[in-house]
Protein backbone atom coordinates (compact mmCIF):
# COMPACT_ATOMS: atom_id res chain seq x y z
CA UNK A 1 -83.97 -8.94 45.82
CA UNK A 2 -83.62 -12.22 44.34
CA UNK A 3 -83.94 -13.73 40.90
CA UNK A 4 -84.41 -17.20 40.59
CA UNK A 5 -84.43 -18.78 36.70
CA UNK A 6 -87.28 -21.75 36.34
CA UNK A 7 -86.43 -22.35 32.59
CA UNK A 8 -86.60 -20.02 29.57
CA UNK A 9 -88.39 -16.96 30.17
CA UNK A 10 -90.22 -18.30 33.60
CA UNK A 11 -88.57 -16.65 36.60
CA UNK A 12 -89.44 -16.49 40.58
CA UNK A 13 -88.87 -13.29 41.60
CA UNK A 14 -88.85 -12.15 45.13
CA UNK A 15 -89.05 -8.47 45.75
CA UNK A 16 -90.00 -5.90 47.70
CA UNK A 17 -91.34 -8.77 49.87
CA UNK A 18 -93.35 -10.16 46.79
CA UNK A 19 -93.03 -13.53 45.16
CA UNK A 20 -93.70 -12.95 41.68
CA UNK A 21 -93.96 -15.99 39.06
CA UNK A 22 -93.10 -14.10 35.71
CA UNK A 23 -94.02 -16.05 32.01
CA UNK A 24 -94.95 -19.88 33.47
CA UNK A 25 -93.77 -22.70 30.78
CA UNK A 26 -94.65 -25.43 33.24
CA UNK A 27 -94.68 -28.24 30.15
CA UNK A 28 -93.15 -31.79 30.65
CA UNK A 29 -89.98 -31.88 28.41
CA UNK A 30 -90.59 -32.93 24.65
CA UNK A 31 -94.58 -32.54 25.37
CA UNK A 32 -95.20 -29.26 23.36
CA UNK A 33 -95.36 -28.73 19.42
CA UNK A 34 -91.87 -27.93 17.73
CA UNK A 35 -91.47 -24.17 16.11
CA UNK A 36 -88.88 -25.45 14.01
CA UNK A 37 -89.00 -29.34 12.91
CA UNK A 38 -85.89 -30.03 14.96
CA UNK A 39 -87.53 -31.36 18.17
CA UNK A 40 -90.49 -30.99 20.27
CA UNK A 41 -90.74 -28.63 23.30
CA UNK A 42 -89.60 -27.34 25.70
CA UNK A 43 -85.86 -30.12 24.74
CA UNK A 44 -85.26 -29.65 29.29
CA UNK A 45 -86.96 -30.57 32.07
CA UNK A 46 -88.14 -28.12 34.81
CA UNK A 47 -85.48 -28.06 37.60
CA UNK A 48 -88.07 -28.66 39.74
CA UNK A 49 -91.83 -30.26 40.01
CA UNK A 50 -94.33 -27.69 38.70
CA UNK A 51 -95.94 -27.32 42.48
CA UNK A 52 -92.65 -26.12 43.51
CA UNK A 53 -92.59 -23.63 40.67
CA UNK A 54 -95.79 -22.19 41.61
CA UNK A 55 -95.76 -22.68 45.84
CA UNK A 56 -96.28 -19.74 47.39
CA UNK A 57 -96.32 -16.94 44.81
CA UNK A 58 -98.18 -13.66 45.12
CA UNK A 59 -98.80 -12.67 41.74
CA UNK A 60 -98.52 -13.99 38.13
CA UNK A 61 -96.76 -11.40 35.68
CA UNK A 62 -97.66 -12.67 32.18
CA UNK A 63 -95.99 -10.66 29.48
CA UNK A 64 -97.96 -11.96 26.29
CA UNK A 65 -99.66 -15.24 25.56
CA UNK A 66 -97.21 -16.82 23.46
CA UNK A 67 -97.31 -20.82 24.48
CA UNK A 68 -93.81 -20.82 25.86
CA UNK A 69 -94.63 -17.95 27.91
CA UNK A 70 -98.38 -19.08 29.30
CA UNK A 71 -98.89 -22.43 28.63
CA UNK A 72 -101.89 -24.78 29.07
CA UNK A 73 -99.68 -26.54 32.11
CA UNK A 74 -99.91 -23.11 34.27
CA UNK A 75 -103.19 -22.25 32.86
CA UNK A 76 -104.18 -25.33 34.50
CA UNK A 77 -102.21 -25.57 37.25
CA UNK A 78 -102.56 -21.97 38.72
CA UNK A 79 -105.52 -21.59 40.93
CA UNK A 80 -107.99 -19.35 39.42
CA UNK A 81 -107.83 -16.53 42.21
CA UNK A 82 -104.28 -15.83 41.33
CA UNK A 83 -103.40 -12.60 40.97
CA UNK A 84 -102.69 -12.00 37.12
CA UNK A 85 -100.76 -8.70 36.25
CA UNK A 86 -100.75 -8.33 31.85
CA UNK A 87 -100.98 -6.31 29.01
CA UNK A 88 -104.30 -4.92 28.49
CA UNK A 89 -105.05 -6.86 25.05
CA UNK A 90 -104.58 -10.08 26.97
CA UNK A 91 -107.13 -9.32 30.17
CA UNK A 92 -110.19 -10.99 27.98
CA UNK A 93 -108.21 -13.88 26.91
CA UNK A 94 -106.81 -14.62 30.48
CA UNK A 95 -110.16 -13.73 31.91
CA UNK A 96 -111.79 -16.41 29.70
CA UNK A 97 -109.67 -19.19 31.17
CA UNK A 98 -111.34 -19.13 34.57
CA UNK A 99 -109.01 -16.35 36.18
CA UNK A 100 -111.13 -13.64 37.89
CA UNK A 101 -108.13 -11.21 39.40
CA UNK A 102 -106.54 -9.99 36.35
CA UNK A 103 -105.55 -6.41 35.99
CA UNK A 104 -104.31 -5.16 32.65
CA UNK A 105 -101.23 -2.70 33.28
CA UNK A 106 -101.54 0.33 30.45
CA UNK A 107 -98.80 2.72 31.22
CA UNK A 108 -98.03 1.90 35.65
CA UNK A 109 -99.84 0.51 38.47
CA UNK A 110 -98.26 0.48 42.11
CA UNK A 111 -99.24 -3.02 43.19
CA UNK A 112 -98.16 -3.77 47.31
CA UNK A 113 -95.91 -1.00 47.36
CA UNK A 114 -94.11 -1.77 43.84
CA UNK A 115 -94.16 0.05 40.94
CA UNK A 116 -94.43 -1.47 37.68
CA UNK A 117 -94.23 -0.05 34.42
CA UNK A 118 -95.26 -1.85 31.00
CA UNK A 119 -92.70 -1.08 28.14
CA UNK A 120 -92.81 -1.76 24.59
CA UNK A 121 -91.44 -4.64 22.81
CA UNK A 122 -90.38 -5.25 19.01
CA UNK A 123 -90.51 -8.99 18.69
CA UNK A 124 -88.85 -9.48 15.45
CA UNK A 125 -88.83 -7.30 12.13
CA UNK A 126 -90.70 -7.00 8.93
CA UNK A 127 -93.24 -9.70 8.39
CA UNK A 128 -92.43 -11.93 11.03
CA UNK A 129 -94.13 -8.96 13.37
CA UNK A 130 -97.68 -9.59 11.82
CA UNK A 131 -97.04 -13.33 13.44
CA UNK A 132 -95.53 -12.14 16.71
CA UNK A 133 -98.02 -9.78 17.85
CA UNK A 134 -97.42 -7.47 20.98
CA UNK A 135 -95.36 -8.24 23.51
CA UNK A 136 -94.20 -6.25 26.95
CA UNK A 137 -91.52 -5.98 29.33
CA UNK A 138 -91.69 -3.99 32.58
CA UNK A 139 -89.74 -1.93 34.86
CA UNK A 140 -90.02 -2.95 38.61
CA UNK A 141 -89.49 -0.29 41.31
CA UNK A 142 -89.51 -0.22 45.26
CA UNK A 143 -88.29 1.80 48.41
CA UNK A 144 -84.98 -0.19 49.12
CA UNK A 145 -84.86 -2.39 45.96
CA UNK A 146 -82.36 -1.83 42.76
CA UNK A 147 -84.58 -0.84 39.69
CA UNK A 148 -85.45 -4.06 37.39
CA UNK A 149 -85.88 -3.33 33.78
CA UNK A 150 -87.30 -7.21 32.63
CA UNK A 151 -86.70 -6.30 28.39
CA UNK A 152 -89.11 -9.39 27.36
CA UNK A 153 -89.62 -10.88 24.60
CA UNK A 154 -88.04 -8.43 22.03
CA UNK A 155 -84.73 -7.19 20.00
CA UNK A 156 -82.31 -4.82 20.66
CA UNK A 157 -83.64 -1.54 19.55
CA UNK A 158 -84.49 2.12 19.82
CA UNK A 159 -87.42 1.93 22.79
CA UNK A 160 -84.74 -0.76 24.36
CA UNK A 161 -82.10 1.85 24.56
CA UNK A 162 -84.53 4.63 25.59
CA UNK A 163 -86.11 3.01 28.57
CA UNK A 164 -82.71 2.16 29.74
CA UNK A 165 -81.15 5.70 29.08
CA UNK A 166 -84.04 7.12 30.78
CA UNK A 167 -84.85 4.28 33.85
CA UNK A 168 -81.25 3.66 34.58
CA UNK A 169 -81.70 -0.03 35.82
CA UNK A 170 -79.30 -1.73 38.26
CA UNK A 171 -80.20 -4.82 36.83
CA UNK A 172 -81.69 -5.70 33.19
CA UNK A 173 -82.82 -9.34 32.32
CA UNK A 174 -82.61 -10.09 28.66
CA UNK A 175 -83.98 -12.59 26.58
CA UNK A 176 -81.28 -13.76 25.02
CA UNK A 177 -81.35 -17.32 23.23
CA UNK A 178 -81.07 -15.89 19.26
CA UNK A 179 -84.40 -17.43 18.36
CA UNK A 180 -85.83 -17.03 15.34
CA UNK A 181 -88.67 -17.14 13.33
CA UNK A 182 -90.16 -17.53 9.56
CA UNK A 183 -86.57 -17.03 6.91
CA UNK A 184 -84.30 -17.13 9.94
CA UNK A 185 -85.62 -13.39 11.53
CA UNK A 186 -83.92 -13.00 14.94
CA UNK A 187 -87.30 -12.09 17.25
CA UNK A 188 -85.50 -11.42 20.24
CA UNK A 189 -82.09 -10.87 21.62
CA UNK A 190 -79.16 -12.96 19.99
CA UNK A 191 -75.15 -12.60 21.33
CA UNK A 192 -74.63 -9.31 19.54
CA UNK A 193 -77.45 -7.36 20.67
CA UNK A 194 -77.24 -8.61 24.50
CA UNK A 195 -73.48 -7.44 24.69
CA UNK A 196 -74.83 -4.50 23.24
CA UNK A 197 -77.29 -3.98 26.13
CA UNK A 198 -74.42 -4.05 28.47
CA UNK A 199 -72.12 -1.53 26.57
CA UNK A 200 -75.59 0.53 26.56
CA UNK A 201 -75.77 0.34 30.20
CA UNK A 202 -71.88 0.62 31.54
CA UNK A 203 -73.46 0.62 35.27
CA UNK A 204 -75.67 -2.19 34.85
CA UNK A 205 -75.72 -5.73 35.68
CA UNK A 206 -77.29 -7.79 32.59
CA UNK A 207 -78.95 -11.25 33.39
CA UNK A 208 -79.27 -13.01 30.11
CA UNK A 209 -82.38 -15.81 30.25
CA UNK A 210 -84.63 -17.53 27.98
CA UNK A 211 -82.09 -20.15 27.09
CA UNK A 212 -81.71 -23.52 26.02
CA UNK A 213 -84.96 -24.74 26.42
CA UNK A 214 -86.72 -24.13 22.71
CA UNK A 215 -86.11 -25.57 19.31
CA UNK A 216 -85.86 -22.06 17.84
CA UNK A 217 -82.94 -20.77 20.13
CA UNK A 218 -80.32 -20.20 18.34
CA UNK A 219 -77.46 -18.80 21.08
CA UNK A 220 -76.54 -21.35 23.78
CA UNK A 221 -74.73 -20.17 27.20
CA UNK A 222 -71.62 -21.16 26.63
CA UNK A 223 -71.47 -19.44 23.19
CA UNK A 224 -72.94 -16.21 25.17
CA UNK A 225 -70.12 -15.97 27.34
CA UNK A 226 -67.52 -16.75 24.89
CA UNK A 227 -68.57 -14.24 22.48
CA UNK A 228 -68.98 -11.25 25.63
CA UNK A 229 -65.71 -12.39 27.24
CA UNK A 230 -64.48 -11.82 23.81
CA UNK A 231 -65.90 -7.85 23.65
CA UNK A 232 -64.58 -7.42 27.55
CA UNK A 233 -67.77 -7.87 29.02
CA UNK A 234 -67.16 -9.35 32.50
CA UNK A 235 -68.85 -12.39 34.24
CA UNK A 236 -69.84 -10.16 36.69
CA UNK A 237 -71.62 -7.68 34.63
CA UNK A 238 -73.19 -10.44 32.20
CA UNK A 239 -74.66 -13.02 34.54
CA UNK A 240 -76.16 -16.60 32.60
CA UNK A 241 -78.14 -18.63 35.06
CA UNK A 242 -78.97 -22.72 34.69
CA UNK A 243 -82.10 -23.53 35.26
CA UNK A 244 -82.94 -23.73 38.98
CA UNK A 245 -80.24 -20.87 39.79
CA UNK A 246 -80.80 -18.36 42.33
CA UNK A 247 -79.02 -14.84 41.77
CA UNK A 248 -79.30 -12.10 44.84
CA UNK A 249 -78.68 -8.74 44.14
């Protein structure tokens, strides 16, 4: 299994002899709207051209239609017999833009021999969930393959803990640039709450993304490691990829 991290919340995943393309942000740097005043988006470049990004993928896994998560760029880009894997409120909208193989996933689907299970986000608190909407993460599981719980776009809490107390990933990728939203609300994952996820899950190894890329992010690498290193959580049970990075596991 490999995980390789595009920029932000857009990974290439390769598994169970799958290439997945998970949450495509394929903007040019500084082309997108701010969130925040401070600059426009996305403040990198991709790694990589945006053909590279997409070449040879299988399937698209979109977790919600946030902009930084399913942006006009790969709306465009993506040819429109791509396989598109989503939360069922977001078949009609995806449908709409010209795609005509999307399949909503309500509970579990076993697509080319993997198993993949939708599971429940909280993408913020108090008001700032009206703007937010629903988001998803999934669990990812295959004959041969270490169990992939992908958290999305979403805080630390209760159905967080449960999945992973029940699912018992061998790896879990976070979200985990502090962003925030409205009065400063923290809508997904900051430094506390992804350490957290690894005390959670002793056994685990915890691959923080969705960093450095956004005008809302709060939580930069560096400041990541420093503050787990701090708690005794290892480099080699918190993993922080640059953009472009491959991790096999």
């Amino acid at each position: 299994m490999k995980i390789q991290l595009i920029r932000s919340a857009t990974l290439r995943l390769e598994y169970a002899g799958q290439h997945l393309l998970i949450d495509p942000y394929l903007a040019a740097k500084f082309s997108r709207p701010s969130f925040t005043g401070r600059s426009p988006n996305p403040i990198v470049d991709l790694p990589f051209s945006q053909r590279e990004v997409i070449a040879n993928i299988d399937a698209v896994i979109v977790s919600h239609l946030h902009s930084d998560h399913f942006d006009p760029a790969a709306q465009e880009l993506l040819p429109k017999n791509t396989p598109i894997l989503c939360q069922p409120m977001d078949e009609e909208p995806i449908t709409s833009m010209g795609f005509h193989l999307v399949t909503p996933i309500e509970d579990s689907l076993v697509w080319h021999g993997i198993t993949i299970t939708r599971t429940a986000c909280q993408h913020g608190s108090g008001n700032v969930l009206d703007d937010m909407g629903t988001a998803s993460g999934f669990v990812f599981q295959a004959k041969n393959e270490p169990t992939i719980y992908w958290v999305g776009d979403t805080i630390y809490y209760d159905a967080v803990a449960e999945v992973i107390d029940r699912v018992h990933p061998r790896v879990i990728i976070t979200h985990s640039c502090g962003a925030v939203w409205g009065n400063q609300i923290l809508i997904v994952m900051d430094a506390a709450q992804t350490v957290a996820v690894c005390k959670s899950a002793p056994k685990s190894i915890v691959v923080a993304t969705h960093m450095e890329a956004l005008d809302h992010a709060m939580v930069t690498r560096v400041e990541l490691r420093e503050y787990a290193t701090l708690r005794g959580i290892k480099p080699d049970r918190l993993l922080i990829p640059a953009d472009g990075e491959t991790l096999e596991l």
